[in-house]
C-alpha atoms as a PDB file:
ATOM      1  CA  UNK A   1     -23.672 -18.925  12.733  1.00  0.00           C
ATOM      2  CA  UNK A   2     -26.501 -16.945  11.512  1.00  0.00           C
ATOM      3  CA  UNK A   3     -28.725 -15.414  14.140  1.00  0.00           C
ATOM      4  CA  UNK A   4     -32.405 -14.910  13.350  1.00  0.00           C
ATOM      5  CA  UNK A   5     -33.464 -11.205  12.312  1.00  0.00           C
ATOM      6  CA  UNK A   6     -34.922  -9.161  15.578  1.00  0.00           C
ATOM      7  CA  UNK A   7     -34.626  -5.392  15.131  1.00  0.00           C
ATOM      8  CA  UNK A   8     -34.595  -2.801  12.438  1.00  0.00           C
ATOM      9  CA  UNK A   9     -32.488   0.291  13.341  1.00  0.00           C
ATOM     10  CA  UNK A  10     -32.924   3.429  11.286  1.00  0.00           C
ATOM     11  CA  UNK A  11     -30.460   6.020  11.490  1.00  0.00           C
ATOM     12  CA  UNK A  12     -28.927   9.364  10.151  1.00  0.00           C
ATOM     13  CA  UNK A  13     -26.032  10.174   7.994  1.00  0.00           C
ATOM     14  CA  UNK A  14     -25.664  13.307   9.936  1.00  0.00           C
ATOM     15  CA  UNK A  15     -24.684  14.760   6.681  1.00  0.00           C
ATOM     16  CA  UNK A  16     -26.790  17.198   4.556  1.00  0.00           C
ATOM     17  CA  UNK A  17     -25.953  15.331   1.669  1.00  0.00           C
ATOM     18  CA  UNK A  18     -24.875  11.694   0.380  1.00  0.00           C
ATOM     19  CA  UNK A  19     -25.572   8.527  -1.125  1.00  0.00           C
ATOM     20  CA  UNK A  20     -25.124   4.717  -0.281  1.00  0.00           C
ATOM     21  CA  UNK A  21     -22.120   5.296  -3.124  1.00  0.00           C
ATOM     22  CA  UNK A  22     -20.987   8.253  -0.482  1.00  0.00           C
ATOM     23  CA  UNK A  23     -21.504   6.447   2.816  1.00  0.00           C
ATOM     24  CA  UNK A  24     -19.617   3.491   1.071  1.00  0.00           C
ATOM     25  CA  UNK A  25     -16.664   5.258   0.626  1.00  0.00           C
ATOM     26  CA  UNK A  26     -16.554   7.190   4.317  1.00  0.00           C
ATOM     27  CA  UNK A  27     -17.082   4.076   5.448  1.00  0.00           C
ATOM     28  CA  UNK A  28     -14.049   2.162   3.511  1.00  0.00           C
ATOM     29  CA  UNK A  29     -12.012   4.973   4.279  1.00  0.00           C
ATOM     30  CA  UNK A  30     -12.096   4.178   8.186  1.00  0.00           C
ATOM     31  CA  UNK A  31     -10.919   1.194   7.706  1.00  0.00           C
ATOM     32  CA  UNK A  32     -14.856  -1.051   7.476  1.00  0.00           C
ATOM     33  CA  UNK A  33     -15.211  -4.048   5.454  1.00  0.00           C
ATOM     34  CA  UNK A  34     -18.134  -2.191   3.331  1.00  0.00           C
ATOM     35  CA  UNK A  35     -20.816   0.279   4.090  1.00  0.00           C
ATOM     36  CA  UNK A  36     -22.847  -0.206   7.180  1.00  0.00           C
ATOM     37  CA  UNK A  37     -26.519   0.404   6.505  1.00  0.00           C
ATOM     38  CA  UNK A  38     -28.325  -1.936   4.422  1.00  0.00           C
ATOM     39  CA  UNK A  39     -30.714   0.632   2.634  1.00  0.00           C
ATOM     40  CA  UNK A  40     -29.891   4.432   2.131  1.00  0.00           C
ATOM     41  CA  UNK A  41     -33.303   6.626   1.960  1.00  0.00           C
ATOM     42  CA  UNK A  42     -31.944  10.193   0.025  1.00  0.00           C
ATOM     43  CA  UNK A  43     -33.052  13.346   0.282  1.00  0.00           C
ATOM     44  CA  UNK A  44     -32.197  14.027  -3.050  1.00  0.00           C
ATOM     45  CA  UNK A  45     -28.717  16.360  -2.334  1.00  0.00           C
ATOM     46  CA  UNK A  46     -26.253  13.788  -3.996  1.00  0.00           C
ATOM     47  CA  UNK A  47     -23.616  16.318  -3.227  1.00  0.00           C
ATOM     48  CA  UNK A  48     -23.355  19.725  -1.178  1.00  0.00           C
ATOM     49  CA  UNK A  49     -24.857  22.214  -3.799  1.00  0.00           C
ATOM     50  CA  UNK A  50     -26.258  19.124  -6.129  1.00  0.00           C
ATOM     51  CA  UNK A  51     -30.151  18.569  -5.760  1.00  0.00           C
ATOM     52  CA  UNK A  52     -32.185  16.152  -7.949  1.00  0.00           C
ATOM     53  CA  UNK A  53     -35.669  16.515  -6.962  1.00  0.00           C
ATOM     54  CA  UNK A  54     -36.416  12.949  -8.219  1.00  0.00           C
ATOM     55  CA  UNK A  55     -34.290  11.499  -5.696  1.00  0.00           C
ATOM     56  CA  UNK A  56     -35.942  12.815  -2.521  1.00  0.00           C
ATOM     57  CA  UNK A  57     -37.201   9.701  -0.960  1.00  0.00           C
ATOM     58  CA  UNK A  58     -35.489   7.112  -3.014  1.00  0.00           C
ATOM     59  CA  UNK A  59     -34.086   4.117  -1.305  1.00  0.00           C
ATOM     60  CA  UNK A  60     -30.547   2.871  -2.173  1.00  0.00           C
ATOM     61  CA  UNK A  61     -29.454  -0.693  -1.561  1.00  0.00           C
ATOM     62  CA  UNK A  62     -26.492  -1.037   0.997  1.00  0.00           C
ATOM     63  CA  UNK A  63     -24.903  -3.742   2.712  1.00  0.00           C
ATOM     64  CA  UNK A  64     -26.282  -6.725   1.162  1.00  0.00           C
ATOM     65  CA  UNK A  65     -29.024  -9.202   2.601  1.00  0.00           C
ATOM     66  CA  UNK A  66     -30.114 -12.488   0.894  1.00  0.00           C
ATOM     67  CA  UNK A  67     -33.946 -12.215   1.621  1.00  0.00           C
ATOM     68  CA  UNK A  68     -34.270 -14.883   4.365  1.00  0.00           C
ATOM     69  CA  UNK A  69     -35.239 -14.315   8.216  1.00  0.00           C
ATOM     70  CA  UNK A  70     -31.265 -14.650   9.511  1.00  0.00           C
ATOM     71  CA  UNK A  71     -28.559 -12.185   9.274  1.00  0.00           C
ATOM     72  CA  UNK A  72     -25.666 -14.811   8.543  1.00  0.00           C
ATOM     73  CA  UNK A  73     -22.428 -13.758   8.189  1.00  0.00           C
ATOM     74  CA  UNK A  74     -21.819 -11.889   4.904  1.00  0.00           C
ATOM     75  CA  UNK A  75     -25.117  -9.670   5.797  1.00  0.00           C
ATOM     76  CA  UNK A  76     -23.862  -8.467   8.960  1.00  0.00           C
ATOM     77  CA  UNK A  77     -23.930  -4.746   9.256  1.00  0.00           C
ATOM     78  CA  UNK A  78     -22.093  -2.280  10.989  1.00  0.00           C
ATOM     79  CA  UNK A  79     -24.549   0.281  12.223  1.00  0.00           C
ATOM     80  CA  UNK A  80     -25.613  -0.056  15.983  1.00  0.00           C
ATOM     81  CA  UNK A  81     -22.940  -1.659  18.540  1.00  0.00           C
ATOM     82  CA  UNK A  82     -24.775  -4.964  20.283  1.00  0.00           C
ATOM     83  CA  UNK A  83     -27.420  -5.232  17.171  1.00  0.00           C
ATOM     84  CA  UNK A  84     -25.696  -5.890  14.134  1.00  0.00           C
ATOM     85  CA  UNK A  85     -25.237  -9.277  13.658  1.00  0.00           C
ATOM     86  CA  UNK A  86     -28.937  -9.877  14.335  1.00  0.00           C
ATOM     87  CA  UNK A  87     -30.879  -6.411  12.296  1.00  0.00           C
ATOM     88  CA  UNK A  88     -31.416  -4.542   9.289  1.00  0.00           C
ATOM     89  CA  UNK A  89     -29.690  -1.019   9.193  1.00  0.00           C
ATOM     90  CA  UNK A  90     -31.604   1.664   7.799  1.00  0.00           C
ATOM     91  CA  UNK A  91     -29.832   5.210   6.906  1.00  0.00           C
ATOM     92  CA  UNK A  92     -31.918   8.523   6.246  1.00  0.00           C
ATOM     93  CA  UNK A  93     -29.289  11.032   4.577  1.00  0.00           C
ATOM     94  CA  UNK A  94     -29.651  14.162   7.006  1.00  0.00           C
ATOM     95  CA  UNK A  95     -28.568  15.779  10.119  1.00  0.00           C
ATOM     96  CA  UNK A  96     -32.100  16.856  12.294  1.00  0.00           C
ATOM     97  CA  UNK A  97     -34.906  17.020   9.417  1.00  0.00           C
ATOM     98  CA  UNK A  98     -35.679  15.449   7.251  1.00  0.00           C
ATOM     99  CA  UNK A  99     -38.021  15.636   3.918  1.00  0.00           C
ATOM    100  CA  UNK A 100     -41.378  14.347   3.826  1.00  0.00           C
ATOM    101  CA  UNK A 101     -41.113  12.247   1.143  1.00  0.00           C
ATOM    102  CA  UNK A 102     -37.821  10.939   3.368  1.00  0.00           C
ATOM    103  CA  UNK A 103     -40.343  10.209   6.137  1.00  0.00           C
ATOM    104  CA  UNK A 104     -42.825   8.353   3.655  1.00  0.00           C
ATOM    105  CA  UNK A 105     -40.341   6.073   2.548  1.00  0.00           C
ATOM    106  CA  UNK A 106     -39.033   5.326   5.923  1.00  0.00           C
ATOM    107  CA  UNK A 107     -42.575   4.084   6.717  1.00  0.00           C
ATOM    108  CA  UNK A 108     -43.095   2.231   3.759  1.00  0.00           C
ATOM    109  CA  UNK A 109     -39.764   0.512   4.025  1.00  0.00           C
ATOM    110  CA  UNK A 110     -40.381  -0.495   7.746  1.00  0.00           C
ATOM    111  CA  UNK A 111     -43.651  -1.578   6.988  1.00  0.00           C
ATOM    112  CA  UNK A 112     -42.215  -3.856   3.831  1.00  0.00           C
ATOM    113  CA  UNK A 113     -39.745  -5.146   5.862  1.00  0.00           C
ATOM    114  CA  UNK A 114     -41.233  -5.762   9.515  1.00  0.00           C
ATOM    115  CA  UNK A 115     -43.643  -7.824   7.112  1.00  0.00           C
ATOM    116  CA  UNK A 116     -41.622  -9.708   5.804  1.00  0.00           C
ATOM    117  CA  UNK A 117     -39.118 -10.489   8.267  1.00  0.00           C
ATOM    118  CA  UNK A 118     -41.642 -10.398  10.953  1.00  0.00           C
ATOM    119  CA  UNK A 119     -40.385  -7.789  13.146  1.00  0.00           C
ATOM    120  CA  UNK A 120     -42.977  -6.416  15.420  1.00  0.00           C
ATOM    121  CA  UNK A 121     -43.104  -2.860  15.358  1.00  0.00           C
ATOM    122  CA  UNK A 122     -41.508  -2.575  19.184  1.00  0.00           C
ATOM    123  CA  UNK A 123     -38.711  -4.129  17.577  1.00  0.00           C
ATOM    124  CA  UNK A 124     -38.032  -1.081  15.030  1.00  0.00           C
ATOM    125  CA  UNK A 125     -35.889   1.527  16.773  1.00  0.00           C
ATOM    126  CA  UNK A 126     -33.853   4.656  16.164  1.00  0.00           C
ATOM    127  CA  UNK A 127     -30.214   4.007  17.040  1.00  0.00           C
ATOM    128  CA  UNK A 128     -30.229   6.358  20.087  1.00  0.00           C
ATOM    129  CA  UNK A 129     -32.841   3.505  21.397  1.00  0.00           C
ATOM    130  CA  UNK A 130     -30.223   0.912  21.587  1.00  0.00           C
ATOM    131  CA  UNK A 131     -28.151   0.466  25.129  1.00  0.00           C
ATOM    132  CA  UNK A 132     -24.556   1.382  23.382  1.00  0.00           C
ATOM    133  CA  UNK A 133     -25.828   4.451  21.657  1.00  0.00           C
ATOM    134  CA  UNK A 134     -23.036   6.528  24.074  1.00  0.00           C
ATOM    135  CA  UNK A 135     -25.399   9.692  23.982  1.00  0.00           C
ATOM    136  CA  UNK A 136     -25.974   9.537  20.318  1.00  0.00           C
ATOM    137  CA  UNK A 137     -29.649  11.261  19.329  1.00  0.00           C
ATOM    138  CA  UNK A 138     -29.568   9.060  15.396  1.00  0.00           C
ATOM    139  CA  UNK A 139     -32.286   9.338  13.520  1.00  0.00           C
ATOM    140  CA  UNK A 140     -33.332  12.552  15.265  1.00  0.00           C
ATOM    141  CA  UNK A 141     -36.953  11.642  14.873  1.00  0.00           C
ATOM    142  CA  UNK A 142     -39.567  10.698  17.059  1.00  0.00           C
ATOM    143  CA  UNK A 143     -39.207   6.989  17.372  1.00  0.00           C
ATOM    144  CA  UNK A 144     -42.453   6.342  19.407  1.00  0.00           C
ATOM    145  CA  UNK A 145     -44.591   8.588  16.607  1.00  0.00           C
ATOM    146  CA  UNK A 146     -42.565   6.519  13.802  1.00  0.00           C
ATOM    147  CA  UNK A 147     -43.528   3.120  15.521  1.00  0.00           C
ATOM    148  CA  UNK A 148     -47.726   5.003  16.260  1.00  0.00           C
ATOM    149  CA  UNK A 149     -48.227   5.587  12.027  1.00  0.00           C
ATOM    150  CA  UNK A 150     -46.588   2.238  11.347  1.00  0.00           C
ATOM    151  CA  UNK A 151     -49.473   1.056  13.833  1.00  0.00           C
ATOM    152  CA  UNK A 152     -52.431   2.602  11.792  1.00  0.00           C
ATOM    153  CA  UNK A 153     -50.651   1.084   8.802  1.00  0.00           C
ATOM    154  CA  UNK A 154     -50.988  -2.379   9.488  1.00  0.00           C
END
């Protein structure tokens, strides 16, 4: 049964480099039914000494989603233990920084979304913020300044 959208989770690939094409196949390759995030924001390093400038901040479709307010079962990610049958899963590629253009798109993105789902912004969290995180510091950004600018957005 499909369960009514709550939370966004953003996250990191803890990778330097990689694509939703990349995080696809990792994620295939241990054994997953399909890639976990639903949108991939890049960096632009599609590979480990490949940079494309003009991909810095560009946002890759992931796991897929059907546009309406419920996660049913085909949409379900697998992202954040206890919150993926019921949120969108949002991947920055990177380890502890991040680009700025990165960190615009993550804000637009949120903003886009939380509208149009209606998530309220204390329902947008980095994965360490979930209960099963096990220790895990994912996104490795400042979740309470990320949910502050998406405040003076709206």
């Amino acid at each position: 049964m499909a369960k009514r959208l709550a939370n966004i989770v953003v996250h990191c690939s803890d990778s330097a480099w990689g694509s939703a094409a990349e995080i696809r196949r990792w994620h295939l390759e241990n054994g997953w039914r399909d890639i976990g995030y639903h949108f991939v924001i890049s960096n632009g390093m599609t590979r480990p000494d490949f940079r494309v400038d003009a991909l810095d901040g560009s946002v890759e479709v992931g796991r897929y989603l059907d546009g309406d307010n419920f996660i049913s079962e085909n949409e379900i990610g697998a992202h954040a233990l206890g919150y993926n049958s019921d949120s969108i899963g949002i991947c920055l590629i990177g380890k502890t920084s991040f680009t700025a253009r990165q960190l615009g798109t993550l804000l637009n993105v949120l903003n886009d979304l939380g509208r149009r789902f209606d998530v309220p912004v204390t329902s947008i969290l980095g994965h360490y913020e979930t209960p099963d995180a096990n220790g895990k510091t994912c996104p490795n950004i400042d979740m309470k300044h990320v949910r502050y600018l998406l405040g003076l957005i709206k």
